[in-house]
PDB file of N, CA and C in Angstrom:
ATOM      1  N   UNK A   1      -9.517  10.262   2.773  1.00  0.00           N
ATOM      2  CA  UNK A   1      -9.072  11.456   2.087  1.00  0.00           C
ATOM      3  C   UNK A   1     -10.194  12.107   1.291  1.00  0.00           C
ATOM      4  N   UNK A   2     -11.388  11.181   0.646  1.00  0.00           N
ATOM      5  CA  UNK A   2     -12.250  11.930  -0.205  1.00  0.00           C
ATOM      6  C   UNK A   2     -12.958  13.141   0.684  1.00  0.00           C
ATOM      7  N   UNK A   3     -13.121  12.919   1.794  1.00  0.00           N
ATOM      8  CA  UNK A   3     -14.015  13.652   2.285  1.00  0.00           C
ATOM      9  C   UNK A   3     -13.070  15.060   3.069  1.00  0.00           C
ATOM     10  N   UNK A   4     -11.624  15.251   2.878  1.00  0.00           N
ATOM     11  CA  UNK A   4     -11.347  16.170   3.043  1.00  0.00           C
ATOM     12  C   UNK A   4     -10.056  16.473   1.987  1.00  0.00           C
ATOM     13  N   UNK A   5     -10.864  16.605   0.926  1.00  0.00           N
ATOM     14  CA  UNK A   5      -9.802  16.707  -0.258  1.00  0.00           C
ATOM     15  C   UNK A   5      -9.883  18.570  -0.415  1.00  0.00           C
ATOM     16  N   UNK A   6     -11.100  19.259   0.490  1.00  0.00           N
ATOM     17  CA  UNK A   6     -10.824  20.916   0.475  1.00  0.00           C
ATOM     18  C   UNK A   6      -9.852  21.296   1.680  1.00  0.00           C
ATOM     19  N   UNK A   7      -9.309  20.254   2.143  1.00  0.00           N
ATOM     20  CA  UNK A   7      -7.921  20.545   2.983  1.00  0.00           C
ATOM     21  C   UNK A   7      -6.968  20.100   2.318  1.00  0.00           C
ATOM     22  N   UNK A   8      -6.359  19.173   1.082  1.00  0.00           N
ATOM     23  CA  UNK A   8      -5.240  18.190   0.929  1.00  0.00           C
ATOM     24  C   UNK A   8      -4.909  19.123  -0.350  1.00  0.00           C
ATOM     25  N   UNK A   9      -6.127  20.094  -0.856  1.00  0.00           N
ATOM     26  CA  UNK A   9      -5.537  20.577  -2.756  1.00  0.00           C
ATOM     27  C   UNK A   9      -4.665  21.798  -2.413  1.00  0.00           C
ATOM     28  N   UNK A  10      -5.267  22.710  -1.226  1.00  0.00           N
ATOM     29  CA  UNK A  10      -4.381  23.589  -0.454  1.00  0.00           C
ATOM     30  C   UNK A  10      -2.767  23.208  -0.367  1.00  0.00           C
ATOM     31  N   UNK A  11      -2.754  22.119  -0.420  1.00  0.00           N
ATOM     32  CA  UNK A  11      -1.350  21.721   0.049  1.00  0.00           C
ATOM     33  C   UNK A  11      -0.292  21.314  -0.480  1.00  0.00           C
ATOM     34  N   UNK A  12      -1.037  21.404  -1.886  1.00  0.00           N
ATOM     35  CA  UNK A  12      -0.258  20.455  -3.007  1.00  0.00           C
ATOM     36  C   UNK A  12       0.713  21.577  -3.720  1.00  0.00           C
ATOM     37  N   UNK A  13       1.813  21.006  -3.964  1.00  0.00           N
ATOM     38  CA  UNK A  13       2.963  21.446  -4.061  1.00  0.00           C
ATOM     39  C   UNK A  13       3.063  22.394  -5.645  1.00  0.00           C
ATOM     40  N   UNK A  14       1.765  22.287  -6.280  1.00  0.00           N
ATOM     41  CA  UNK A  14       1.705  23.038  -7.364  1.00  0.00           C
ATOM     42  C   UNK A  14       0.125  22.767  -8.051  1.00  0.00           C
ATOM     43  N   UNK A  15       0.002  23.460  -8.916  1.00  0.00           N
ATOM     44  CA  UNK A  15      -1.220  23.333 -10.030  1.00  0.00           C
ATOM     45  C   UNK A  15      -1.468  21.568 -10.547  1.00  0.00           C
ATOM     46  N   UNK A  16      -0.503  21.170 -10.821  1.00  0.00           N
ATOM     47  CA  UNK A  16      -0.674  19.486 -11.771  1.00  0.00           C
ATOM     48  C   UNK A  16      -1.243  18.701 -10.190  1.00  0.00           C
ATOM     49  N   UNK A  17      -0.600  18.499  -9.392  1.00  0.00           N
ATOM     50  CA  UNK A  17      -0.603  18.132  -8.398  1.00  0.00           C
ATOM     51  C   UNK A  17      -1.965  18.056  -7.564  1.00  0.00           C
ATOM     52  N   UNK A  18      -2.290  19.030  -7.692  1.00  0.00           N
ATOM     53  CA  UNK A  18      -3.411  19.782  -6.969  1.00  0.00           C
ATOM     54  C   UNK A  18      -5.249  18.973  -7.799  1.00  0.00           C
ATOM     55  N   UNK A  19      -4.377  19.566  -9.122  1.00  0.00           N
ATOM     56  CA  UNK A  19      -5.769  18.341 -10.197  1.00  0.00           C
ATOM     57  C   UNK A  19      -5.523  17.042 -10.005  1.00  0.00           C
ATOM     58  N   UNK A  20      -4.269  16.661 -10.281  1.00  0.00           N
ATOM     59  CA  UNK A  20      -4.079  15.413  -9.947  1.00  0.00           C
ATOM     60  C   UNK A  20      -5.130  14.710  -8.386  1.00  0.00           C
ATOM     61  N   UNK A  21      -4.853  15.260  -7.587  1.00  0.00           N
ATOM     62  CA  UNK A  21      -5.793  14.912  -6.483  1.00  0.00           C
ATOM     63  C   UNK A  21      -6.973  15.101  -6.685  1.00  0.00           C
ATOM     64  N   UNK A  22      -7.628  16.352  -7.522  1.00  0.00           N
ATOM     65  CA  UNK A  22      -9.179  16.314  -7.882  1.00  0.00           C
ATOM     66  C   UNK A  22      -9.371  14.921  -9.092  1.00  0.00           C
ATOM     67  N   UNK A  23      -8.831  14.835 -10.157  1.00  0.00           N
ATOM     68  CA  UNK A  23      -9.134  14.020 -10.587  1.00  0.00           C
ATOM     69  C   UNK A  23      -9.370  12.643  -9.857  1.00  0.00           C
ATOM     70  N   UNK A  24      -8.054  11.808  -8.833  1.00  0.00           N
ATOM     71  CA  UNK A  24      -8.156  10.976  -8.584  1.00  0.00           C
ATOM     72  C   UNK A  24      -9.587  10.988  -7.211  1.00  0.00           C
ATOM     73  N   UNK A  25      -9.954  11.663  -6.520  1.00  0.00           N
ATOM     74  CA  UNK A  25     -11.116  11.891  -6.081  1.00  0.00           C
ATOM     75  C   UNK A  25     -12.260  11.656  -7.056  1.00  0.00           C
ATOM     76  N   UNK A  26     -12.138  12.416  -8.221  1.00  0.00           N
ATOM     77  CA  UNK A  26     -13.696  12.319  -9.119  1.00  0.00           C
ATOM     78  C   UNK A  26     -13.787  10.607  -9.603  1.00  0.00           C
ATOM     79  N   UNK A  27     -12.324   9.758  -9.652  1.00  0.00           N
ATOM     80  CA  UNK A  27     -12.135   8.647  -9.895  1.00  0.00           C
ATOM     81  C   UNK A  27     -12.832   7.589  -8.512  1.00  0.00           C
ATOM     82  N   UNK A  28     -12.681   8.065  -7.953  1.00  0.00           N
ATOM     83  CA  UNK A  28     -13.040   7.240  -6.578  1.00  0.00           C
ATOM     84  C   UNK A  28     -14.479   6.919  -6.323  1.00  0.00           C
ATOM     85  N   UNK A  29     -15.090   8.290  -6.665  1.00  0.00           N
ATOM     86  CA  UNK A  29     -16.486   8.950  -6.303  1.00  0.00           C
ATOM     87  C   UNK A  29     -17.200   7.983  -7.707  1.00  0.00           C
ATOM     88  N   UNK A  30     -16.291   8.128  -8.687  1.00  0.00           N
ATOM     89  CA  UNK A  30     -16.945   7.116  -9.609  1.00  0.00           C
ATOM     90  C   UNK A  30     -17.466   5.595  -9.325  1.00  0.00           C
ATOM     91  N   UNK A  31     -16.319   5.051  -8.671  1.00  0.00           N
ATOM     92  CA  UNK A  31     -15.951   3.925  -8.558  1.00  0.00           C
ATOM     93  C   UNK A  31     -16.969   3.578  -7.410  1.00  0.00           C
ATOM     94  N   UNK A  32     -17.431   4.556  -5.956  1.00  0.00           N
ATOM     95  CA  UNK A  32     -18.164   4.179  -4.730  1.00  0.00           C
ATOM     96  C   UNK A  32     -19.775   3.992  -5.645  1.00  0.00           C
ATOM     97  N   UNK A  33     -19.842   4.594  -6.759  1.00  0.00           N
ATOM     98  CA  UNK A  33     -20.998   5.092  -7.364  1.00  0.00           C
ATOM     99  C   UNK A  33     -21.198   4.064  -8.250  1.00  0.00           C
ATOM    100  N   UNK A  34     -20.727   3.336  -8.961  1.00  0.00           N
ATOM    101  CA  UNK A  34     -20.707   1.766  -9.395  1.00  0.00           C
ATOM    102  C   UNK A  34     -20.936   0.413  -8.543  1.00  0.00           C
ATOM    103  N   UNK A  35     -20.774   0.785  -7.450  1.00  0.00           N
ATOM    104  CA  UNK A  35     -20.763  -0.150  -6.428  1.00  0.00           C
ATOM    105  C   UNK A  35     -22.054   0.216  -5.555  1.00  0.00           C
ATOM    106  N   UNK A  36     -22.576   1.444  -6.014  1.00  0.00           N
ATOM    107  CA  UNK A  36     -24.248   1.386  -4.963  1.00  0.00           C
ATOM    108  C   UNK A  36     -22.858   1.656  -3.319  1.00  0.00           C
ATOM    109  N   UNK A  37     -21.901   2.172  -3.124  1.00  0.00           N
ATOM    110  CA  UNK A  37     -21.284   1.908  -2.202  1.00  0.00           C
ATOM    111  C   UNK A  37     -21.958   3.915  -1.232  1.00  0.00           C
ATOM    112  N   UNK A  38     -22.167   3.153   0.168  1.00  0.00           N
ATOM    113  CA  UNK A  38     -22.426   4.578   0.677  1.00  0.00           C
ATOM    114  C   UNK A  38     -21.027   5.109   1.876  1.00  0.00           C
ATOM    115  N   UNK A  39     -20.607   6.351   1.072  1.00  0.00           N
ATOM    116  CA  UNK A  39     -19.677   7.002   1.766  1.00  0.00           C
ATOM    117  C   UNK A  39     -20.023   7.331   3.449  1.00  0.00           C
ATOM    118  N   UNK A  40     -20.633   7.703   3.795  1.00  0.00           N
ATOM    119  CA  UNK A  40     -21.316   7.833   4.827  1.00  0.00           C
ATOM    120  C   UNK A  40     -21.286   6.832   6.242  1.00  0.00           C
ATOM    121  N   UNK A  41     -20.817   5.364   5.878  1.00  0.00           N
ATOM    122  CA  UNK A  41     -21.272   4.423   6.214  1.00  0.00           C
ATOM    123  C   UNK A  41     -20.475   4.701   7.853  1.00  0.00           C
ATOM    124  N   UNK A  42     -21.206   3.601   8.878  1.00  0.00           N
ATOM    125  CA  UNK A  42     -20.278   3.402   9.766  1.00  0.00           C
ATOM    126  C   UNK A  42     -19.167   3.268   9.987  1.00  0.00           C
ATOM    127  N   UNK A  43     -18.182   3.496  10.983  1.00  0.00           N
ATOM    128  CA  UNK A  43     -17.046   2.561  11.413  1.00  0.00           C
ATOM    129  C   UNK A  43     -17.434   1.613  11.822  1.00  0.00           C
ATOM    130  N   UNK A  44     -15.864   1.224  12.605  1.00  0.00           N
ATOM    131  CA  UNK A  44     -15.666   0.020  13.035  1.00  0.00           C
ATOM    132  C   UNK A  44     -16.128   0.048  14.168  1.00  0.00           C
ATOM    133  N   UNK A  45     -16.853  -1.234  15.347  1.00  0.00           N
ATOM    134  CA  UNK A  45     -16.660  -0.739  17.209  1.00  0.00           C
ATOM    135  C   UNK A  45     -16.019  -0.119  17.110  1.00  0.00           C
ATOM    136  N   UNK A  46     -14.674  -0.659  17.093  1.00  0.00           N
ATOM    137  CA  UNK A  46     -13.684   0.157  17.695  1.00  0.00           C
ATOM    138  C   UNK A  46     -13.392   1.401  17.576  1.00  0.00           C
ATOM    139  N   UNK A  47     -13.732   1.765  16.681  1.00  0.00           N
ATOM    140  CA  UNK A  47     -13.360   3.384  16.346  1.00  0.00           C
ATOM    141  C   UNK A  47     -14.679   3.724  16.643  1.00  0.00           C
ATOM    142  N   UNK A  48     -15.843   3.276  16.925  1.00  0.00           N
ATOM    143  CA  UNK A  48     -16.826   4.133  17.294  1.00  0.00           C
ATOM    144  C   UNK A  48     -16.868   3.877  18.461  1.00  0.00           C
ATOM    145  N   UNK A  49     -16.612   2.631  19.385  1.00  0.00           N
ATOM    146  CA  UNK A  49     -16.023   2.753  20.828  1.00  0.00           C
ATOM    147  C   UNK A  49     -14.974   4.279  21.249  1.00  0.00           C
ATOM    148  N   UNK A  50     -14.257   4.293  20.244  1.00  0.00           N
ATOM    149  CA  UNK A  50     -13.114   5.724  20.350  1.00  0.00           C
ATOM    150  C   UNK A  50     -13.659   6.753  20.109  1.00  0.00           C
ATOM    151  N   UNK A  51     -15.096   7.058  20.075  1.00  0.00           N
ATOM    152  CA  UNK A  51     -15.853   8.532  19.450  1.00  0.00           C
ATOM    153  C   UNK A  51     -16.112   8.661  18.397  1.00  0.00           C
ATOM    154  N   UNK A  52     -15.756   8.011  17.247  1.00  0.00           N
ATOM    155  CA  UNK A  52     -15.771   8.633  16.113  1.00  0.00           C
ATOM    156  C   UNK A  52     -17.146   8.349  15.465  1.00  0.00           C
ATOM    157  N   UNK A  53     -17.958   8.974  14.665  1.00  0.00           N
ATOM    158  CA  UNK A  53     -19.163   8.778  14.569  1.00  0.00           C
ATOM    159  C   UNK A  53     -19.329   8.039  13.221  1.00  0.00           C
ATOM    160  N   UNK A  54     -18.963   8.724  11.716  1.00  0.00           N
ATOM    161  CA  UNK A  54     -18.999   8.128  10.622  1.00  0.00           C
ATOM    162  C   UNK A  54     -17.370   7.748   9.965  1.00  0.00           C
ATOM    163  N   UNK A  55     -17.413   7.874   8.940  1.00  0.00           N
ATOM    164  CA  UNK A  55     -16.290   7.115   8.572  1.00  0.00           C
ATOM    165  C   UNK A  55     -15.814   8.612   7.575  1.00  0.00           C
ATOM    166  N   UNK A  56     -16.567   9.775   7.722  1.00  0.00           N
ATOM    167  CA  UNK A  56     -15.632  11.546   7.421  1.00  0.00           C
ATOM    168  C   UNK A  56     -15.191  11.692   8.487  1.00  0.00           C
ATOM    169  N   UNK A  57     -15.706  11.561   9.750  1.00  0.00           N
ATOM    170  CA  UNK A  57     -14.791  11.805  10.784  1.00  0.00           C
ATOM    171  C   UNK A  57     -13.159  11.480  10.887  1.00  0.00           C
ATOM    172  N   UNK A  58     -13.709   9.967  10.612  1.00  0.00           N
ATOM    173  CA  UNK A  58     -11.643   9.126  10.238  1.00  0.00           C
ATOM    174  C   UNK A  58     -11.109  10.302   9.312  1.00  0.00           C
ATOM    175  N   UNK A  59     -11.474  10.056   7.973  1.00  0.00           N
ATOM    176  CA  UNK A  59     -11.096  10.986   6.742  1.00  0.00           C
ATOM    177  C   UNK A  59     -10.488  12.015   7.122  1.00  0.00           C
ATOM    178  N   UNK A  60     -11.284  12.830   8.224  1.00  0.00           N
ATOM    179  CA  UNK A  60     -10.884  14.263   8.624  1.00  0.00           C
ATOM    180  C   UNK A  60      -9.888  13.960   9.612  1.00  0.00           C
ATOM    181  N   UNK A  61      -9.930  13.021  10.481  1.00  0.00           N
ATOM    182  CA  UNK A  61      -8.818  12.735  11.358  1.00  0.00           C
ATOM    183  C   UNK A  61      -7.405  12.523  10.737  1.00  0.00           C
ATOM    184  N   UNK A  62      -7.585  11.530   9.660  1.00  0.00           N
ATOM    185  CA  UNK A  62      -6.471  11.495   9.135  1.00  0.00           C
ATOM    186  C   UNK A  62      -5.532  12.221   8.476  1.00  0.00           C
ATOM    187  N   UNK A  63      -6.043  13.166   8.190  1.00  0.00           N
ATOM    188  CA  UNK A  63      -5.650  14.058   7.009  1.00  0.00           C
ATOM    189  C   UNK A  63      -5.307  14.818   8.020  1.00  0.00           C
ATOM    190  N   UNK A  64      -5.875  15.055   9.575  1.00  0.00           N
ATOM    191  CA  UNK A  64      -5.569  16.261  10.612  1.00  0.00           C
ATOM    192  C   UNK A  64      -4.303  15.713  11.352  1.00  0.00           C
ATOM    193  N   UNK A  65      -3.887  14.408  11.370  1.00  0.00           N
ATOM    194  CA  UNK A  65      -2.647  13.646  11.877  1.00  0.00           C
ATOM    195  C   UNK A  65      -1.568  13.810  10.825  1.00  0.00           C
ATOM    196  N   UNK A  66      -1.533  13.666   9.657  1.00  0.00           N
ATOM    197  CA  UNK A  66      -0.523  14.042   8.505  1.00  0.00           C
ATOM    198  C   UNK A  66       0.376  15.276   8.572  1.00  0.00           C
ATOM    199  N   UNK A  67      -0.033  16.076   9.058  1.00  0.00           N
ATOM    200  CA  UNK A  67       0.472  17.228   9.154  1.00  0.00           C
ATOM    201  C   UNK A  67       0.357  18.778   8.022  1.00  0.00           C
ATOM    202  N   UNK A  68       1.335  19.293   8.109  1.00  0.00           N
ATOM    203  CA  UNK A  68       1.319  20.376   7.303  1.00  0.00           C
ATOM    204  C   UNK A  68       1.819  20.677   6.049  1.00  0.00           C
ATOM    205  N   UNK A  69       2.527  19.473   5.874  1.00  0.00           N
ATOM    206  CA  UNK A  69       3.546  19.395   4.779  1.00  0.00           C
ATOM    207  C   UNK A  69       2.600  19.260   3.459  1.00  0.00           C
ATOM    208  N   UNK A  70       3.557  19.527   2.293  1.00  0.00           N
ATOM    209  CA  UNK A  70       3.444  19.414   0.929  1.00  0.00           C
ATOM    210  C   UNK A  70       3.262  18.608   0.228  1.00  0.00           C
ATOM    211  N   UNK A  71       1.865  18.062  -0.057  1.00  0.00           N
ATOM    212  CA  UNK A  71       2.220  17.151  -1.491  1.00  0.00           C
ATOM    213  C   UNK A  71       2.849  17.682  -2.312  1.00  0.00           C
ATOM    214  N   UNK A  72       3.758  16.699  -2.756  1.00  0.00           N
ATOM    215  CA  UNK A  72       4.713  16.839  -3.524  1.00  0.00           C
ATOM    216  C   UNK A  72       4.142  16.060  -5.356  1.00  0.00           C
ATOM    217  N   UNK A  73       2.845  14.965  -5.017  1.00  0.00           N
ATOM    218  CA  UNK A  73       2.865  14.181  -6.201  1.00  0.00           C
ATOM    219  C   UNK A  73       1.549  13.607  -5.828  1.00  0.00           C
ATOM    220  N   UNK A  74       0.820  12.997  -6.528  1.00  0.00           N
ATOM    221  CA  UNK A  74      -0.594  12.149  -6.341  1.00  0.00           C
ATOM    222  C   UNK A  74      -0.456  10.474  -7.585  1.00  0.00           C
ATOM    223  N   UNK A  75      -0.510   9.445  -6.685  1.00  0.00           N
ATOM    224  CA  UNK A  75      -0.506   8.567  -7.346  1.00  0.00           C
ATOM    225  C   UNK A  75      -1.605   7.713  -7.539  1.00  0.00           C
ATOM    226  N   UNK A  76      -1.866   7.264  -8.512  1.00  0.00           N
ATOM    227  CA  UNK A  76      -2.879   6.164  -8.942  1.00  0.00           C
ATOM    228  C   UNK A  76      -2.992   5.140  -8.122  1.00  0.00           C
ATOM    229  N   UNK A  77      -4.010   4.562  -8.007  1.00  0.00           N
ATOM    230  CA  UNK A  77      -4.512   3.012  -6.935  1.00  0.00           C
ATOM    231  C   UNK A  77      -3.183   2.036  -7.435  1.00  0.00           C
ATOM    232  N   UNK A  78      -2.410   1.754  -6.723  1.00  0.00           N
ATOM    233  CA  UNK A  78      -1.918   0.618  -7.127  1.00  0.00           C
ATOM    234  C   UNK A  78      -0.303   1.056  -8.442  1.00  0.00           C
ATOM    235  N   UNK A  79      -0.099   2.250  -7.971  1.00  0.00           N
ATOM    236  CA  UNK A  79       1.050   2.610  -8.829  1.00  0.00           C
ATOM    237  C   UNK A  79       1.826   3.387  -7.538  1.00  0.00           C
ATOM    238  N   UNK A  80       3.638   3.537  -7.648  1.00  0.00           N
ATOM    239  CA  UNK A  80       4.765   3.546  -6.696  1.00  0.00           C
ATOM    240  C   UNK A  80       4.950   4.598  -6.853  1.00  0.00           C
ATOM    241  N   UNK A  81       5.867   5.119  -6.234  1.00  0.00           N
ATOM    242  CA  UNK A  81       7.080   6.427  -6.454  1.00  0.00           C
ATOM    243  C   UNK A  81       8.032   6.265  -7.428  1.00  0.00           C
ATOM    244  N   UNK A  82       7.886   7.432  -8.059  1.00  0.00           N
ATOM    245  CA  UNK A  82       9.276   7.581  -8.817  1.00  0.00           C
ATOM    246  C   UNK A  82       9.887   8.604  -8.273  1.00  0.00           C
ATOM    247  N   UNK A  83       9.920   9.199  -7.100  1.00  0.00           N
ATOM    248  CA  UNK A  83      10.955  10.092  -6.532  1.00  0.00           C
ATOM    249  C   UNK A  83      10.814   9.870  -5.342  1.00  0.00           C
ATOM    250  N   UNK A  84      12.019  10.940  -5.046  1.00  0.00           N
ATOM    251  CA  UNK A  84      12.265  10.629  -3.151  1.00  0.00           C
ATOM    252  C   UNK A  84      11.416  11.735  -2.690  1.00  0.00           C
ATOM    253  N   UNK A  85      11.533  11.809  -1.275  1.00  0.00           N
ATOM    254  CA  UNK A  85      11.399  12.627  -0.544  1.00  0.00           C
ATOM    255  C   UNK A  85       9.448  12.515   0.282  1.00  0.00           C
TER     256      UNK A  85
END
């Protein structure tokens, strides 16, 4: 998702929502950045057996399989839903 978060804020179901996803991105970017961790990095064979070249490609794939719909909410690493839908 970090690497196509200028497709996912479009989508978000309002203003809170929308930061909510920038923040938890600037949280992430923190966190790869503590770790010396490089975004960039390879896949797996397998997914590079399947074409895919780096690991934005997945990112962008995934986010292009999700569809069109609305975030509705953005949650923290390791925190649930409190609503439906």
């Amino acid at each position: 998702m970090r690497d196509a978060i200028h497709l996912l804020t479009p989508r978000a179901a309002d203003e809170e929502v929308g930061r909510a996803l920038i923040r938890e991105m600037a949280w992430y970017d923190n966190y790869l950045n503590e770790g010396a961790s490089d975004r960039s990095a390879n896949t797996t064979p397998g997914n590079k057996r399947g074409g895919l070249a780096n690991i934005v490609e997945k990112a962008l794939g995934s986010v292009a399989k999700s569809g069109p719909a609305r975030s509705l909410a953005c949650w923290r690493p390791g925190s649930g839903s409190t609503a439906r839908g």
